[in-house]
C-alpha atoms as a PDB file:
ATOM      1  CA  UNK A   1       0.000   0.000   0.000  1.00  0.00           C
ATOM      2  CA  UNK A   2       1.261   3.160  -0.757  1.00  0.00           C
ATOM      3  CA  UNK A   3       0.395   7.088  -1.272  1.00  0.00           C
ATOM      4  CA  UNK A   4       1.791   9.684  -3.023  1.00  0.00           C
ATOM      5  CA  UNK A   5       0.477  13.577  -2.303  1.00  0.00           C
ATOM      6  CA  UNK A   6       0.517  16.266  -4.745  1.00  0.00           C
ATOM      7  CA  UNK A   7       1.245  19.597  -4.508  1.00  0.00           C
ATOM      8  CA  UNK A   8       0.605  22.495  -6.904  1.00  0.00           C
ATOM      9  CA  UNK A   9       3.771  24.825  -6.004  1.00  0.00           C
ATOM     10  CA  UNK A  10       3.392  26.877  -8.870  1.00  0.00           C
ATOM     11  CA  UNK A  11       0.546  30.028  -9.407  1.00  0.00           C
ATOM     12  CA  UNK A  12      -0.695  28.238 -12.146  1.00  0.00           C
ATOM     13  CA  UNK A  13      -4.286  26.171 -11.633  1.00  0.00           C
ATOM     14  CA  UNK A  14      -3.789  23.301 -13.755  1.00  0.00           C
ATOM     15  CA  UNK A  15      -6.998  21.983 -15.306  1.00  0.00           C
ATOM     16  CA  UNK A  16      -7.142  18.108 -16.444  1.00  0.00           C
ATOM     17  CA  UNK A  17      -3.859  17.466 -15.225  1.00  0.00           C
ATOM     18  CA  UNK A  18      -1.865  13.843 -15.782  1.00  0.00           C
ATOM     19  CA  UNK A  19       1.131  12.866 -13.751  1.00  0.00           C
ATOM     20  CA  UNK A  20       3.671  10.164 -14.677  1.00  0.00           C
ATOM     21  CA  UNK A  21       6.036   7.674 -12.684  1.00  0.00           C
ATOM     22  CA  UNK A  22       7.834   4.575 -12.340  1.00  0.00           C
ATOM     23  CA  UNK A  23       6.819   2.316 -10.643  1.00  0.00           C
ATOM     24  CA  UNK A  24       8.015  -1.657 -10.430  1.00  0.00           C
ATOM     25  CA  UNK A  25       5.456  -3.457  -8.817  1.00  0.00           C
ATOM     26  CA  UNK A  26       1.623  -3.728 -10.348  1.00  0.00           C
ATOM     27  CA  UNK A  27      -1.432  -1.122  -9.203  1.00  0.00           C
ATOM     28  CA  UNK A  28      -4.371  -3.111  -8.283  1.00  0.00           C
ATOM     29  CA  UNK A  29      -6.362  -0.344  -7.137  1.00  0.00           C
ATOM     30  CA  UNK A  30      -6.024   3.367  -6.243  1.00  0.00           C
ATOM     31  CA  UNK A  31      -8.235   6.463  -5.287  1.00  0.00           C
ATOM     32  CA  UNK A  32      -7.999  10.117  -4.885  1.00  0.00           C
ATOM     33  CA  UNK A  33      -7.145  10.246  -9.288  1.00  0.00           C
ATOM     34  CA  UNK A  34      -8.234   7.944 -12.010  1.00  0.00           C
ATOM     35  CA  UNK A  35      -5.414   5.530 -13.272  1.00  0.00           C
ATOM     36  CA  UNK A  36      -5.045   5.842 -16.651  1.00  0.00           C
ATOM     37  CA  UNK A  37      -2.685   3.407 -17.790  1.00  0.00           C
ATOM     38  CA  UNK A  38      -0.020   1.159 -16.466  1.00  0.00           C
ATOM     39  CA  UNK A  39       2.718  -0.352 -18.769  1.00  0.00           C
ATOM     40  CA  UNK A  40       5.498  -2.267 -17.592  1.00  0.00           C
ATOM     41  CA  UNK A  41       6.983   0.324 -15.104  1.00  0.00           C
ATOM     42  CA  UNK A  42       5.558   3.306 -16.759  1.00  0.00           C
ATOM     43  CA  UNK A  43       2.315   4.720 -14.848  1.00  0.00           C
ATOM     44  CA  UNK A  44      -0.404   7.452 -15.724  1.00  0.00           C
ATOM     45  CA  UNK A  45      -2.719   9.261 -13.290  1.00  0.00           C
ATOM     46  CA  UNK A  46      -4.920  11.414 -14.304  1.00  0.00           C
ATOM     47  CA  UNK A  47      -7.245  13.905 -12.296  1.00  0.00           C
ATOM     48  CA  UNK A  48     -10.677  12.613 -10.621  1.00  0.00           C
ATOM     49  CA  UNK A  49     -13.139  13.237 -13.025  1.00  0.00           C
ATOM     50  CA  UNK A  50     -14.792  15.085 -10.151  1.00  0.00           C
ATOM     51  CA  UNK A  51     -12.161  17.430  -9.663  1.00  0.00           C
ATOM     52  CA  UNK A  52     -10.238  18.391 -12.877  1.00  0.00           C
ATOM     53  CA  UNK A  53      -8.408  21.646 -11.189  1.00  0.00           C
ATOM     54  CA  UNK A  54      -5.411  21.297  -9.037  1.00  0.00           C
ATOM     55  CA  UNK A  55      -5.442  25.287  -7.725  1.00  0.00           C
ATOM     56  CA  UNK A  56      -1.924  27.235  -6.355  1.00  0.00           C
ATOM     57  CA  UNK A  57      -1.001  25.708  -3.133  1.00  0.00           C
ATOM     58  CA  UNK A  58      -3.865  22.939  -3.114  1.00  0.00           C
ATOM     59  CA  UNK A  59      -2.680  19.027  -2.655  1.00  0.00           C
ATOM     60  CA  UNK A  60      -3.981  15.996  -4.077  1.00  0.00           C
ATOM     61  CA  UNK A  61      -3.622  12.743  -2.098  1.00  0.00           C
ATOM     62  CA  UNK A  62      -3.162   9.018  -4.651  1.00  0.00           C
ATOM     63  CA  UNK A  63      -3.494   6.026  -2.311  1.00  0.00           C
ATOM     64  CA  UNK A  64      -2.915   2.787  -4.096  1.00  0.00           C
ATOM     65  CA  UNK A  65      -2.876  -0.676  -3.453  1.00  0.00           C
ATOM     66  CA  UNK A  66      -0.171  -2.806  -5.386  1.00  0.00           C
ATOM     67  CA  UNK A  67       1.164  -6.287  -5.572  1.00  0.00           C
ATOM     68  CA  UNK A  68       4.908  -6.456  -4.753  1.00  0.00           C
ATOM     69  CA  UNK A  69       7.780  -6.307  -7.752  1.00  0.00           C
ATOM     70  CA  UNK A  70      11.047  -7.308  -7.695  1.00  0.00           C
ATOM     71  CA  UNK A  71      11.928  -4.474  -5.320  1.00  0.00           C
ATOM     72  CA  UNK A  72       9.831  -2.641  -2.850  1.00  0.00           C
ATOM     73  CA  UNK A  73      11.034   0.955  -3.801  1.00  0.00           C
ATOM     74  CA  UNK A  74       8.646   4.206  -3.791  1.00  0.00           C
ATOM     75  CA  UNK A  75       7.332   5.520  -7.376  1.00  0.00           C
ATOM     76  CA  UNK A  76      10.197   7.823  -8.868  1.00  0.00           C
ATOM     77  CA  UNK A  77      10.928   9.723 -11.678  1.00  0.00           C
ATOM     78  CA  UNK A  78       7.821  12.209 -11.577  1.00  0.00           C
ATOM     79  CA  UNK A  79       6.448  13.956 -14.195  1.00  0.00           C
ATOM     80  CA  UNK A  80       3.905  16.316 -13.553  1.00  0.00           C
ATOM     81  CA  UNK A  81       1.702  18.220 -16.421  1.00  0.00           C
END
């Protein structure tokens, strides 16, 4: 089980907003954003569909259940857009 929280830093609101990491074990099931895909070690999350904007200084909290990989390490190389 894991979690990863969000946090718009910038002064921008970003609207429909997808974030990207790797990740080496398989997501079974996550809330707080909509998985969009999961290839190999590549993963997509997109915003809820309830909640498209991700306003200056607000947070976004992605729990997620996964089975274990070959290593238990956190989700790295972020990429936030």
């Amino acid at each position: 089980q894991g979690q990863i929280v969000l946090k718009n830093n910038s002064t921008k609101t970003y609207n429909g907003w997808t974030l990207q990491f790797d990740y080496n074990s398989t997501i079974n099931s996550l809330w707080g954003a909509e998985l969009s895909s999961q290839s190999g070690t590549k993963v997509v999350v997109k915003n809820p569909s309830w909640d498209a904007a991700l306003a200056p200084g607000s947070t976004v909290t992605i729990n997620f259940i996964a089975t274990v990989g070959s290593d238990k390490n956190t989700p790295t190389n972020y990429s936030f857009s």
